[in-house]
C-alpha atoms as a PDB file:
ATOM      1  CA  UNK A   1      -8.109  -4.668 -31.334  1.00  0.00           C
ATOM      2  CA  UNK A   2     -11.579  -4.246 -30.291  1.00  0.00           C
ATOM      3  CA  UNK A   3     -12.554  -4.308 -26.750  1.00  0.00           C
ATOM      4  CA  UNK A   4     -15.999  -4.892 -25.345  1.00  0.00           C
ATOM      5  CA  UNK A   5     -16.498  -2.446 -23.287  1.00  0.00           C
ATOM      6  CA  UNK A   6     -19.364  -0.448 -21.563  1.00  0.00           C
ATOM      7  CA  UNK A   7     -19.361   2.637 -22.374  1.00  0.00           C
ATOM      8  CA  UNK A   8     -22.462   4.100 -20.418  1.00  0.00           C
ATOM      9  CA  UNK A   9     -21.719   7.131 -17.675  1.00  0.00           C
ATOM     10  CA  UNK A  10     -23.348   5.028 -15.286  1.00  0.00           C
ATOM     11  CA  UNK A  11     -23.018   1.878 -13.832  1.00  0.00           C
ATOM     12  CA  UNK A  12     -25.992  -0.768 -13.732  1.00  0.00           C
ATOM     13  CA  UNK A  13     -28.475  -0.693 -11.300  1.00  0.00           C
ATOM     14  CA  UNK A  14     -27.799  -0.928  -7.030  1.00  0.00           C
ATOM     15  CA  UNK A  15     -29.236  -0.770  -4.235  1.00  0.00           C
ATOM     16  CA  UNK A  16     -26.879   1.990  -1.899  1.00  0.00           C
ATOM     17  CA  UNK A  17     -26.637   1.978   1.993  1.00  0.00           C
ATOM     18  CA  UNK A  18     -24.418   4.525   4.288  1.00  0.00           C
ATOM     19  CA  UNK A  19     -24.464   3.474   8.037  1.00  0.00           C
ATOM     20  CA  UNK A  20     -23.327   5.473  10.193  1.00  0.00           C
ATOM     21  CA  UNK A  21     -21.551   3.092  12.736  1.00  0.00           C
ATOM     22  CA  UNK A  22     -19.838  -0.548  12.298  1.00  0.00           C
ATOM     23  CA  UNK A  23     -22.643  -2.321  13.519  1.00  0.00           C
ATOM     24  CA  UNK A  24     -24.716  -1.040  10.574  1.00  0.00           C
ATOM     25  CA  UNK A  25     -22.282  -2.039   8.216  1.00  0.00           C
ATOM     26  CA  UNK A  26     -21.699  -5.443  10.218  1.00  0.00           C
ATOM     27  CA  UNK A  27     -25.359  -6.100   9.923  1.00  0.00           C
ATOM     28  CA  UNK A  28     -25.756  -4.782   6.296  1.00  0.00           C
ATOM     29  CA  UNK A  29     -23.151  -7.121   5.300  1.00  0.00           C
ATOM     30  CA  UNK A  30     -24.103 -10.251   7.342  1.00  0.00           C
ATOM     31  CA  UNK A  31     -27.639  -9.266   5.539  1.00  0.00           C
ATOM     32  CA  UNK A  32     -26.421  -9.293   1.652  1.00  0.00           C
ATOM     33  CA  UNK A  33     -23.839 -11.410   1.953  1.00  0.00           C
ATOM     34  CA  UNK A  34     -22.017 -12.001  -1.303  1.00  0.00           C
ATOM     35  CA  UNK A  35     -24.669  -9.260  -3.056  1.00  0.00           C
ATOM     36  CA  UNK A  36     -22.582  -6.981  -1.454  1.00  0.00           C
ATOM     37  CA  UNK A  37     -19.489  -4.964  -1.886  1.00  0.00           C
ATOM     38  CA  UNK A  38     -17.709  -1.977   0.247  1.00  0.00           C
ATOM     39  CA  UNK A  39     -16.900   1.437  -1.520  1.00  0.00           C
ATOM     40  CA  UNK A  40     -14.603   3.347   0.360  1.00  0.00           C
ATOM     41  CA  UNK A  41     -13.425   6.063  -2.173  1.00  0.00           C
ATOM     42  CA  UNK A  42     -14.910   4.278  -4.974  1.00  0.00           C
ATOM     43  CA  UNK A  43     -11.689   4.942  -7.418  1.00  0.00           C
ATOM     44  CA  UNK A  44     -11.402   1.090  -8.314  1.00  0.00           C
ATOM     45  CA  UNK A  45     -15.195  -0.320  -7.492  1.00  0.00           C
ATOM     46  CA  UNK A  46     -16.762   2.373  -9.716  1.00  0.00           C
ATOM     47  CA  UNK A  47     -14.403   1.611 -12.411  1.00  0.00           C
ATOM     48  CA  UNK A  48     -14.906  -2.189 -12.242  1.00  0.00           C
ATOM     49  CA  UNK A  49     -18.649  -2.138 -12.359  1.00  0.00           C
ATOM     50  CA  UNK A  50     -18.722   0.583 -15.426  1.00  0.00           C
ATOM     51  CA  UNK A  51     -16.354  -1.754 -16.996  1.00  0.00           C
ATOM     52  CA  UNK A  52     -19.173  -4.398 -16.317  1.00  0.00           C
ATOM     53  CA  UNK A  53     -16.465  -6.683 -14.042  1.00  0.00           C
ATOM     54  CA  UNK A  54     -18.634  -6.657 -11.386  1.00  0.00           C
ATOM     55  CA  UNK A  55     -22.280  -6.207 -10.703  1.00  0.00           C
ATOM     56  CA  UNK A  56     -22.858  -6.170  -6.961  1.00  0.00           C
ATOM     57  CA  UNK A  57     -26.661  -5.884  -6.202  1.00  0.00           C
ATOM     58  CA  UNK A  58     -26.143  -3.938  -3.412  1.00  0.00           C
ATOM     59  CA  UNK A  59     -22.878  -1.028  -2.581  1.00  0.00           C
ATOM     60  CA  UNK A  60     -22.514  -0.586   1.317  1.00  0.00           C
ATOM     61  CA  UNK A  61     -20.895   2.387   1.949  1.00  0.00           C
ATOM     62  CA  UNK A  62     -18.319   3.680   4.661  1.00  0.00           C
ATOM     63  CA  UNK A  63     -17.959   7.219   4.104  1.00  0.00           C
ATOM     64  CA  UNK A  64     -20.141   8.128   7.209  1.00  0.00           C
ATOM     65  CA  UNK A  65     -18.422   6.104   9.377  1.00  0.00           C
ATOM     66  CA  UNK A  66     -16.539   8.847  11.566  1.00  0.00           C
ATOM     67  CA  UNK A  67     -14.454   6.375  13.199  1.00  0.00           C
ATOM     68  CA  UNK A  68     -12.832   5.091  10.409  1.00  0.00           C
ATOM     69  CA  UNK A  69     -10.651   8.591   9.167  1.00  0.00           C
ATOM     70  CA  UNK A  70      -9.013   9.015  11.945  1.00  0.00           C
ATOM     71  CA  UNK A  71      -5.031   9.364  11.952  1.00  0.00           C
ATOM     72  CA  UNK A  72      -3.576   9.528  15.275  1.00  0.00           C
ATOM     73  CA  UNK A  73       0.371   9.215  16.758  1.00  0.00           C
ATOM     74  CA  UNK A  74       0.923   7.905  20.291  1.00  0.00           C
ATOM     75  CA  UNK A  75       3.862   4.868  19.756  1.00  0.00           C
ATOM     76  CA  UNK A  76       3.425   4.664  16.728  1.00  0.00           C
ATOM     77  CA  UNK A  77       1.056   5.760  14.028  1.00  0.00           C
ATOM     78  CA  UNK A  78      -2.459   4.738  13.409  1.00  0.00           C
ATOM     79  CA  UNK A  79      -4.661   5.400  10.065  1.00  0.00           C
ATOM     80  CA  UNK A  80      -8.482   4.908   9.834  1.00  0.00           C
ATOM     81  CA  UNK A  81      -9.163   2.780   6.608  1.00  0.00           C
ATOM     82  CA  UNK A  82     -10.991   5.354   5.434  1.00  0.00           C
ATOM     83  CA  UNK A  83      -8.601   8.236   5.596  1.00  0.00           C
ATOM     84  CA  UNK A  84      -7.997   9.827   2.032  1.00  0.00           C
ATOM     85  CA  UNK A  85      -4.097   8.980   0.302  1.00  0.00           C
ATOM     86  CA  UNK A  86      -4.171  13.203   0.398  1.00  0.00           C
ATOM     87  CA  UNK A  87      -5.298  13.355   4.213  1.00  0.00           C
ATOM     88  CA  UNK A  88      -2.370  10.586   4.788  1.00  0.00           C
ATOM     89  CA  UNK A  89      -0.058  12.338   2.371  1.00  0.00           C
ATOM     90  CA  UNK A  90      -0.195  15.684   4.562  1.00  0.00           C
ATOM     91  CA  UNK A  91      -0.301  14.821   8.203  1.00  0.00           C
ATOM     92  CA  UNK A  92       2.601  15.631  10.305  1.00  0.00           C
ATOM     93  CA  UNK A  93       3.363  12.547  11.930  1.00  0.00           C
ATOM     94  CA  UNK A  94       3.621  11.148   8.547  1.00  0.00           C
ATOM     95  CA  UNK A  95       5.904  13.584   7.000  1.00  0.00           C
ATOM     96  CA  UNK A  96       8.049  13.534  10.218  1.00  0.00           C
ATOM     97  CA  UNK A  97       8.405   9.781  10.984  1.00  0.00           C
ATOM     98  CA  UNK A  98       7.112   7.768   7.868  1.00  0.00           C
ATOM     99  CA  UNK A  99       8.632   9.584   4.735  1.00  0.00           C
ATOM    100  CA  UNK A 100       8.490   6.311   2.463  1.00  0.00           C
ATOM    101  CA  UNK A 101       4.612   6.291   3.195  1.00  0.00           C
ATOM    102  CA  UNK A 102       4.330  10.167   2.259  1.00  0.00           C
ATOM    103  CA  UNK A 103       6.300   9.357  -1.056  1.00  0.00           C
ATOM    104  CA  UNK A 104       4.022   6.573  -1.960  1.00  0.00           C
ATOM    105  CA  UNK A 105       0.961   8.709  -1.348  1.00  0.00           C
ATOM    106  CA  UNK A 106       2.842  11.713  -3.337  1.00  0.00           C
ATOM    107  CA  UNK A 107       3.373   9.581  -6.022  1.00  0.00           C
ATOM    108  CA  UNK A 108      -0.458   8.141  -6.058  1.00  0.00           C
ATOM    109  CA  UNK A 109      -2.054   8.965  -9.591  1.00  0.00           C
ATOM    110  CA  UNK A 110      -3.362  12.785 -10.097  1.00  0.00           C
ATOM    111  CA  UNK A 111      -4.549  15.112  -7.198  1.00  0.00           C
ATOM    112  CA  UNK A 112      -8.199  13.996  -7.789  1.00  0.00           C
ATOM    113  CA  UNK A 113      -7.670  10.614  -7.161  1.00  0.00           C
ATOM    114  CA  UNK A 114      -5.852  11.583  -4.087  1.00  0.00           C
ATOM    115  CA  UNK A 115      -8.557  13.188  -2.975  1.00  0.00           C
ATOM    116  CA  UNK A 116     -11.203  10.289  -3.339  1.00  0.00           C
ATOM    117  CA  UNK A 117      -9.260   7.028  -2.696  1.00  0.00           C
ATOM    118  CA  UNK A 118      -8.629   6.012   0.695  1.00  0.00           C
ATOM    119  CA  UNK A 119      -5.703   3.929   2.444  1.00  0.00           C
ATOM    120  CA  UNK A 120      -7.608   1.390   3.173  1.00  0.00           C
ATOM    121  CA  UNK A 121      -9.268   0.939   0.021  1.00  0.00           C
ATOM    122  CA  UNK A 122      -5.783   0.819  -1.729  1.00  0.00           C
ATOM    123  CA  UNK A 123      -4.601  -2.390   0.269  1.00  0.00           C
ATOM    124  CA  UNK A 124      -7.999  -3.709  -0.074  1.00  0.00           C
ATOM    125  CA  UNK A 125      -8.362  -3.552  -3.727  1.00  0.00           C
ATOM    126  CA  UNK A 126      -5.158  -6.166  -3.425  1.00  0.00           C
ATOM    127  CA  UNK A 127      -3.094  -5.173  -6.516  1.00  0.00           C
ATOM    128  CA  UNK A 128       0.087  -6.075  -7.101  1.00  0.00           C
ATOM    129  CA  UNK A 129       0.964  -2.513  -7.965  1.00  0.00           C
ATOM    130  CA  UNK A 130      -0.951  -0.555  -5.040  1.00  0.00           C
ATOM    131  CA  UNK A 131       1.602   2.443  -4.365  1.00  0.00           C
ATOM    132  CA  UNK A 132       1.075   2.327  -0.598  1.00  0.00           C
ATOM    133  CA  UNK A 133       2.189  -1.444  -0.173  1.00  0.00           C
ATOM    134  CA  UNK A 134       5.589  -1.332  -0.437  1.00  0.00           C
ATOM    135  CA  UNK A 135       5.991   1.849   2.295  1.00  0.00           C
ATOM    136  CA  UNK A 136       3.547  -0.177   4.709  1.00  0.00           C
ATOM    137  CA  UNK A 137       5.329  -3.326   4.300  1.00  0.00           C
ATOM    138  CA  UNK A 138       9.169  -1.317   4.614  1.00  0.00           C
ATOM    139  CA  UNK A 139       6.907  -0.533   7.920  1.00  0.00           C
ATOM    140  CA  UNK A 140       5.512  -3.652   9.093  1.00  0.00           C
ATOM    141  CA  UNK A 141       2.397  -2.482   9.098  1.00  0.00           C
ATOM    142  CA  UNK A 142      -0.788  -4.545  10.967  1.00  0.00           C
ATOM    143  CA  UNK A 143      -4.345  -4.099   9.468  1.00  0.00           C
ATOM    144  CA  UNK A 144      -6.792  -3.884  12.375  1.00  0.00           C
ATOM    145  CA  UNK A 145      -9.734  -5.883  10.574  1.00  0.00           C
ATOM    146  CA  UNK A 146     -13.000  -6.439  12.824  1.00  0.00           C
ATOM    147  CA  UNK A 147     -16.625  -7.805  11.943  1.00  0.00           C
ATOM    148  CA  UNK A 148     -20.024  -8.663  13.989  1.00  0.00           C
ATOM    149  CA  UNK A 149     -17.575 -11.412  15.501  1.00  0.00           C
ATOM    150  CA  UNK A 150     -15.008  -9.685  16.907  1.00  0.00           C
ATOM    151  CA  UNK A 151     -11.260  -8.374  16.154  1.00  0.00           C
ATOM    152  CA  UNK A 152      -8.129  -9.625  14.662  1.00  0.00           C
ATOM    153  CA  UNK A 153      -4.915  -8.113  13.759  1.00  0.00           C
ATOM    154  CA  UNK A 154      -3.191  -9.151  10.518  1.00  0.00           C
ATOM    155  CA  UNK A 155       0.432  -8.789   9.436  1.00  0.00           C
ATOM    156  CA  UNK A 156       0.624  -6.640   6.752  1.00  0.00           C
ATOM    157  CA  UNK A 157       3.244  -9.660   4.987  1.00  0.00           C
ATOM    158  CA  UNK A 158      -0.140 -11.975   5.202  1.00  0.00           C
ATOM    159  CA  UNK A 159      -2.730  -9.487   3.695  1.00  0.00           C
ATOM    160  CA  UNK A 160      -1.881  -9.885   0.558  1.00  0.00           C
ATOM    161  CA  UNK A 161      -3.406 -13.390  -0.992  1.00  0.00           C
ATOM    162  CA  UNK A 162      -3.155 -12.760  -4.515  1.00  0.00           C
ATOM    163  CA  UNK A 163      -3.900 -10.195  -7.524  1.00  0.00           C
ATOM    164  CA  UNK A 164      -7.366  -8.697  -6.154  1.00  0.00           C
ATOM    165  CA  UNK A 165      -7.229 -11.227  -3.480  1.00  0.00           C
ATOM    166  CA  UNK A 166      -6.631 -10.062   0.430  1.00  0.00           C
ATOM    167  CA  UNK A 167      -6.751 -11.748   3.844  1.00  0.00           C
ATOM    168  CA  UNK A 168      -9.883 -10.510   4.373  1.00  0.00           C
ATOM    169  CA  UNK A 169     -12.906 -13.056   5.309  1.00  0.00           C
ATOM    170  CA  UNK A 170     -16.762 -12.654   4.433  1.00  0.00           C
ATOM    171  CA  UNK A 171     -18.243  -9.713   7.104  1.00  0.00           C
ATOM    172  CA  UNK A 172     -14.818  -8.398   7.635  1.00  0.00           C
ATOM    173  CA  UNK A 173     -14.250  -4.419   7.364  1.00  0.00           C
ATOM    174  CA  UNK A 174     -10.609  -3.472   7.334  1.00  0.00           C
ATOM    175  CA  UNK A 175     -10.713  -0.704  10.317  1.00  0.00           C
ATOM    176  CA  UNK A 176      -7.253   1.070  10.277  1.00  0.00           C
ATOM    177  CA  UNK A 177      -3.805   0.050   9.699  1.00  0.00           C
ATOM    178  CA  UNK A 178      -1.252   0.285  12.870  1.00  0.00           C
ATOM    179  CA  UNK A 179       2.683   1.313  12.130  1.00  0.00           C
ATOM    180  CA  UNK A 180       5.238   0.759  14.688  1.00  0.00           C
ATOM    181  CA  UNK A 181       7.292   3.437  16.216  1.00  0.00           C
ATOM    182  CA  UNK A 182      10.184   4.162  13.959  1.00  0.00           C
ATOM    183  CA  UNK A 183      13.374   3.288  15.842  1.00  0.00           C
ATOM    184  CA  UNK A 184      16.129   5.718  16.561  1.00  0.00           C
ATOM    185  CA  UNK A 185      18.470   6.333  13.483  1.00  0.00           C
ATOM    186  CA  UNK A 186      15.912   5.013  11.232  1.00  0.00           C
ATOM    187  CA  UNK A 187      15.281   6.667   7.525  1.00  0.00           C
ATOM    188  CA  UNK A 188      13.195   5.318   4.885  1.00  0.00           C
ATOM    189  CA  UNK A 189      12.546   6.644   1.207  1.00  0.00           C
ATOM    190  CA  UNK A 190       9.691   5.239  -1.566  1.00  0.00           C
ATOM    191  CA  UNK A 191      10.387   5.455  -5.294  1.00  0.00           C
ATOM    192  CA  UNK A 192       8.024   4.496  -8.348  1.00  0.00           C
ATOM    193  CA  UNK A 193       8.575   3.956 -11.995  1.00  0.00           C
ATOM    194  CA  UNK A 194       5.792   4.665 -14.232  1.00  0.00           C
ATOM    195  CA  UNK A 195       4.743   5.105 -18.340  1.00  0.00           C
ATOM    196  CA  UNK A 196       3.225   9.080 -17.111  1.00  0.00           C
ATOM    197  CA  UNK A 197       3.213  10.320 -13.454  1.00  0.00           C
ATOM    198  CA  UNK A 198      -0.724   9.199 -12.741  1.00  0.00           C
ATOM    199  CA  UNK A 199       0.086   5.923 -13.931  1.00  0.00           C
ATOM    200  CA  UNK A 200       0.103   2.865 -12.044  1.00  0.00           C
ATOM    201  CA  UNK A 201       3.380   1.497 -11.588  1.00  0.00           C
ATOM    202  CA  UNK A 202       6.197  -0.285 -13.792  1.00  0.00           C
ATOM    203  CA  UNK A 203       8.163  -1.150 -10.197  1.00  0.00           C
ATOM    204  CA  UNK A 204       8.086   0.709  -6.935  1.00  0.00           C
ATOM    205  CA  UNK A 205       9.792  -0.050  -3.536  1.00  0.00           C
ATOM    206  CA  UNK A 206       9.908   1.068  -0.101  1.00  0.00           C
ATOM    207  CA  UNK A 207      12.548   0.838   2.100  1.00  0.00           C
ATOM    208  CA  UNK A 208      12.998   1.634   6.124  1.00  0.00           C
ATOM    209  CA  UNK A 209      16.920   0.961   7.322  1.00  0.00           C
ATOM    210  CA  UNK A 210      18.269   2.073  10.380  1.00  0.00           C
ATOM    211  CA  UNK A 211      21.371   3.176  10.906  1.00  0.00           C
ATOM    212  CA  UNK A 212      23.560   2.905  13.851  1.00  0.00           C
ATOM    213  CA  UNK A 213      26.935   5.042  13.139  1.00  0.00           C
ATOM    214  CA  UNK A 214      28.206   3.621   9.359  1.00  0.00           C
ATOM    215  CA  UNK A 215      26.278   0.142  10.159  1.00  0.00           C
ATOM    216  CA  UNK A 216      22.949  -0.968   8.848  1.00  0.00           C
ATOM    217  CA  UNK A 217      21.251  -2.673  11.901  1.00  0.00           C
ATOM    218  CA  UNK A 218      17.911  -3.400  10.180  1.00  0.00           C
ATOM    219  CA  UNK A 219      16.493  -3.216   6.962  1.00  0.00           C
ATOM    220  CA  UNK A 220      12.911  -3.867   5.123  1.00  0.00           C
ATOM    221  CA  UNK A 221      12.861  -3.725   1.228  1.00  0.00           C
ATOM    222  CA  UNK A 222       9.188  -3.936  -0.208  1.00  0.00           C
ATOM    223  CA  UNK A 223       8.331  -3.888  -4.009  1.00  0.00           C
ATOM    224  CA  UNK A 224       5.029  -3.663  -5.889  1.00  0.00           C
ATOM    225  CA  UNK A 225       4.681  -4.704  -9.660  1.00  0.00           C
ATOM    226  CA  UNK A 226       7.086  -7.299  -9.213  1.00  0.00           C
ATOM    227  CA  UNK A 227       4.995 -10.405  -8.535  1.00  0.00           C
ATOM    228  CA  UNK A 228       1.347 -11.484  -7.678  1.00  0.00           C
ATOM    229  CA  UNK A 229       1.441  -9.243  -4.491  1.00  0.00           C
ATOM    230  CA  UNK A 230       3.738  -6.830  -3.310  1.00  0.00           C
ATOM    231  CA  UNK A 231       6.550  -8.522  -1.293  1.00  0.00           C
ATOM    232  CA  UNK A 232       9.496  -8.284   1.089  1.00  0.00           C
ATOM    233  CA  UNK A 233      13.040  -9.241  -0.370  1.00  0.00           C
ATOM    234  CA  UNK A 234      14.517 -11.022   2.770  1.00  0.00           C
ATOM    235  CA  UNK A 235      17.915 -12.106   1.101  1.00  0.00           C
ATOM    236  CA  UNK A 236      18.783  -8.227   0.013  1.00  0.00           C
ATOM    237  CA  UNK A 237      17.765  -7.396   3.863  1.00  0.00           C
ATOM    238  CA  UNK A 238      19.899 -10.200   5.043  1.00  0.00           C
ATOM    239  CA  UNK A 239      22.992  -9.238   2.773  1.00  0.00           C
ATOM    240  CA  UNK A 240      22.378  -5.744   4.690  1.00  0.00           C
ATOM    241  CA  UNK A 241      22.084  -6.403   8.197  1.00  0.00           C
ATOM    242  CA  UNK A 242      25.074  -5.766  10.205  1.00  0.00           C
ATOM    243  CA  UNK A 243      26.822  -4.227   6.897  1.00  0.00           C
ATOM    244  CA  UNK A 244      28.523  -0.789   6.760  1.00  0.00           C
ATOM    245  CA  UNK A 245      26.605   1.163   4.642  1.00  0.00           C
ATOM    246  CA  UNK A 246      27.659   2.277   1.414  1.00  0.00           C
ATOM    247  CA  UNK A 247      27.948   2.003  -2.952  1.00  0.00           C
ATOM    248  CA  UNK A 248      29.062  -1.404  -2.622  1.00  0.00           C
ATOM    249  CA  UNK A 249      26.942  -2.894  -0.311  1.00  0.00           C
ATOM    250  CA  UNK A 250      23.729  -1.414  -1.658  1.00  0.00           C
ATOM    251  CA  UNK A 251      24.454  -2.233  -5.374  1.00  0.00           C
ATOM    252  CA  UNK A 252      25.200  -6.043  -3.964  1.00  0.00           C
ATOM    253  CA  UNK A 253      21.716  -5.699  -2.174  1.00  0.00           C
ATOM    254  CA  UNK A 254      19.498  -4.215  -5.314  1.00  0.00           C
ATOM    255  CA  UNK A 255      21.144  -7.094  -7.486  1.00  0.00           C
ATOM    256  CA  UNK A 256      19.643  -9.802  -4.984  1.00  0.00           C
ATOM    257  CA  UNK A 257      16.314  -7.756  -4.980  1.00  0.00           C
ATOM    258  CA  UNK A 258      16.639  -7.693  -9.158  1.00  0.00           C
ATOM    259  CA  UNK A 259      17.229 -11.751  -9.146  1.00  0.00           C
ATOM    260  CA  UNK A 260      14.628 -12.280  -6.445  1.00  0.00           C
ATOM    261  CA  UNK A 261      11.235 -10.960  -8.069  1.00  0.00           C
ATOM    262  CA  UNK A 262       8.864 -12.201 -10.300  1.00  0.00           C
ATOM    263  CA  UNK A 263       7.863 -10.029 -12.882  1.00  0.00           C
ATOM    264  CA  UNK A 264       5.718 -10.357 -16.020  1.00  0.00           C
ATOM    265  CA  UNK A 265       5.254  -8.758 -19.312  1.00  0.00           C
ATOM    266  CA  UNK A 266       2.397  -7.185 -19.823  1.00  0.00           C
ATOM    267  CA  UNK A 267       0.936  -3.628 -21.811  1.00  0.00           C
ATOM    268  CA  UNK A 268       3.068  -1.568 -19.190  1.00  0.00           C
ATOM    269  CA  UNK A 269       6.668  -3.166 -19.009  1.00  0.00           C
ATOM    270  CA  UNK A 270       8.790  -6.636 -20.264  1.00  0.00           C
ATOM    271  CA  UNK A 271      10.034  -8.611 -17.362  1.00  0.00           C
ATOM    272  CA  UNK A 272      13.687  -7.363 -18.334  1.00  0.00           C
ATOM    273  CA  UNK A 273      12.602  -4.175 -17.945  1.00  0.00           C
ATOM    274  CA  UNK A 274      11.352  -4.454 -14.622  1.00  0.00           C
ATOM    275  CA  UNK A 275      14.602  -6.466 -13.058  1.00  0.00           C
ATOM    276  CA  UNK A 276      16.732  -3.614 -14.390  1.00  0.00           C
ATOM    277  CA  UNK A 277      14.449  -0.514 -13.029  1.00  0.00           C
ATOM    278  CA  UNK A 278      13.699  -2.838 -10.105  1.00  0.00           C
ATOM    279  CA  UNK A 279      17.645  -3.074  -9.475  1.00  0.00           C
ATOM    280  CA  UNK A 280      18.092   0.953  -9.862  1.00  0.00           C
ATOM    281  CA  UNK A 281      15.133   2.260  -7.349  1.00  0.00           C
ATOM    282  CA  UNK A 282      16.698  -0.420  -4.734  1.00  0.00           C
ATOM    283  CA  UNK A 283      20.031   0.868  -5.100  1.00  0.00           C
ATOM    284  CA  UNK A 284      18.503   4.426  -5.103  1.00  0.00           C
ATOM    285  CA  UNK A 285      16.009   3.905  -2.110  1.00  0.00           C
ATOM    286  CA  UNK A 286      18.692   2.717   0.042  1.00  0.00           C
ATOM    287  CA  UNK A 287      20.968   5.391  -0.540  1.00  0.00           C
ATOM    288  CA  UNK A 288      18.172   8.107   0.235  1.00  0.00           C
ATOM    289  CA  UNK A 289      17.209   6.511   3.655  1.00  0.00           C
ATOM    290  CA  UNK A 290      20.745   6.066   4.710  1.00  0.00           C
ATOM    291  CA  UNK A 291      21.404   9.622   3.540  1.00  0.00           C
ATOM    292  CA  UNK A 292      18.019  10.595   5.958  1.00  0.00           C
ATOM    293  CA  UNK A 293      18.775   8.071   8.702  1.00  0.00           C
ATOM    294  CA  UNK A 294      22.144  10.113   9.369  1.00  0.00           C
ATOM    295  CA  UNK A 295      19.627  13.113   8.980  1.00  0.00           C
ATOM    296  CA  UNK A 296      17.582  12.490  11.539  1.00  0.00           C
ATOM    297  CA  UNK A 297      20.429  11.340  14.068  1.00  0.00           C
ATOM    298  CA  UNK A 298      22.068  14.746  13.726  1.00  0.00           C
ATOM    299  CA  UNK A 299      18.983  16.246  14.576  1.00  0.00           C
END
């Protein structure tokens, strides 16, 4: 079938900023208005304008903006939007307390793309099937979104509006996104089924349990590719909480998880295909986090 599609190096025409602080931005954004779109690492923007999707007039960028890269641990973990999936991928504080996030980043298209795309432009960017969802939901993330009119903190469940769509407001720059302090006993795991390894995925899910002896006290189970955003599965939590952990129990949990989404067909998977891989990587997530919860209690 033929496609029409641009097939010129380069984009159309733009006008380019880089401030160098928020206010800049704030005040280059308040200035263009709807002309205007943010490039973080530019992996999806660039792509949608060669592909003639979009046409902003103007392309603010916030690659000088110091503020936003940073990745700090205190109670809990804080990344700068702009922080690269290979800077997040590598820190220490995500390795030791956020494995599920580490995964996702792992698994995040070819070493290249690692290297340019940014954590906060991969929840931006909205899509059902960003890799980095389903490990910040497990998490319950909060994005730390501010503009010229102040701050606000949104739950990482309520980002997500749609396919392309987020929380976000006109003038609002997502800032950093906050994870709690993993509890004691806690272990977590991400897995992702795709056509090739720097494919976007089939299914993925992230899961964060933790375990108090042979007894699940909490649970979060997040998948991406299964609906219009990524989502939670509260009734495969519920059937966990309280539950000794085990074969049975998890295969009863990935079956609700299975029944629960809402998958399509599209050019990458049927929808039967995704309830079946969707019911494996549950079952297979929350055997690997209770496996590391006991882990990291023996420690």
């Amino acid at each position: 079938m033929y496609m029409n599609t641009n097939t010129r190096i380069i984009a159309p025409e733009f006008d380019f900023a880089q401030p160098k602080s928020l206010d800049e931005g704030f005040a280059l954004m308040d200035e263009h208005g709807a002309d205007a779109r943010l490039i973080a690492g530019g992996t999806d923007l660039l792509v949608q304008m060669k592909m003639e999707r979009i046409s902003p007039a103007w392309v603010i960028s916030l690659a000088r903006i110091d503020e936003l890269r940073a990745i700090t641990a205190g109670k809990g973990l804080s990344l700068g939007a702009m922080a690269s999936i290979k800077e997040v991928s590598v820190a220490a504080p995500v390795k030791a307390g956020y494995a599920a996030l580490a995964e996702a980043c792992n698994a995040y298209s070819t070493v290249s793309i690692m290297l340019m795309g940014t954590i906060g432009g991969n929840i931006c960017n909205a899509s059902p099937a960003a890799d980095t969802a389903p490990a910040l939901l497990a998490f319950d993330a909060v994005a730390v979104v501010k503009s010229a009119r102040g701050s606000r903190r949104v739950a990482m469940a309520d980002f997500f509006a749609g396919p392309g769509k987020s929380a976000l407001k006109p003038g609002e720059i997502l800032t950093a996104i906050e994870l709690p302090e993993p509890a004691a006993g806690s272990g977590s795991a991400f897995l992702k089924i795709s056509r090739v390894v720097a494919d976007i995925s089939q299914v993925c899910v992230g899961v964060s349990l933790v375990r108090d002896g042979d007894r699940i006290t909490d649970c979060r189970i997040a998948l991406g590719s299964v609906a219009p955003t990524p989502i939670r599965i509260a009734g495969a939590e519920a059937a966990l909480g309280g539950q000794k952990g085990g074969d049975a129990v998890f295969d009863k949990a990935a079956e609700i998880a299975a029944r629960d989404i809402k998958p399509i067909s599209d050019a990458r998977a049927s929808e039967s295909y995704r309830r079946h891989a969707a019911r494996i990587i549950v079952r297979d997530a929350l055997k690997t986090a209770w496996q590391r919860a006991a882990e990291g209690a023996a420690k």
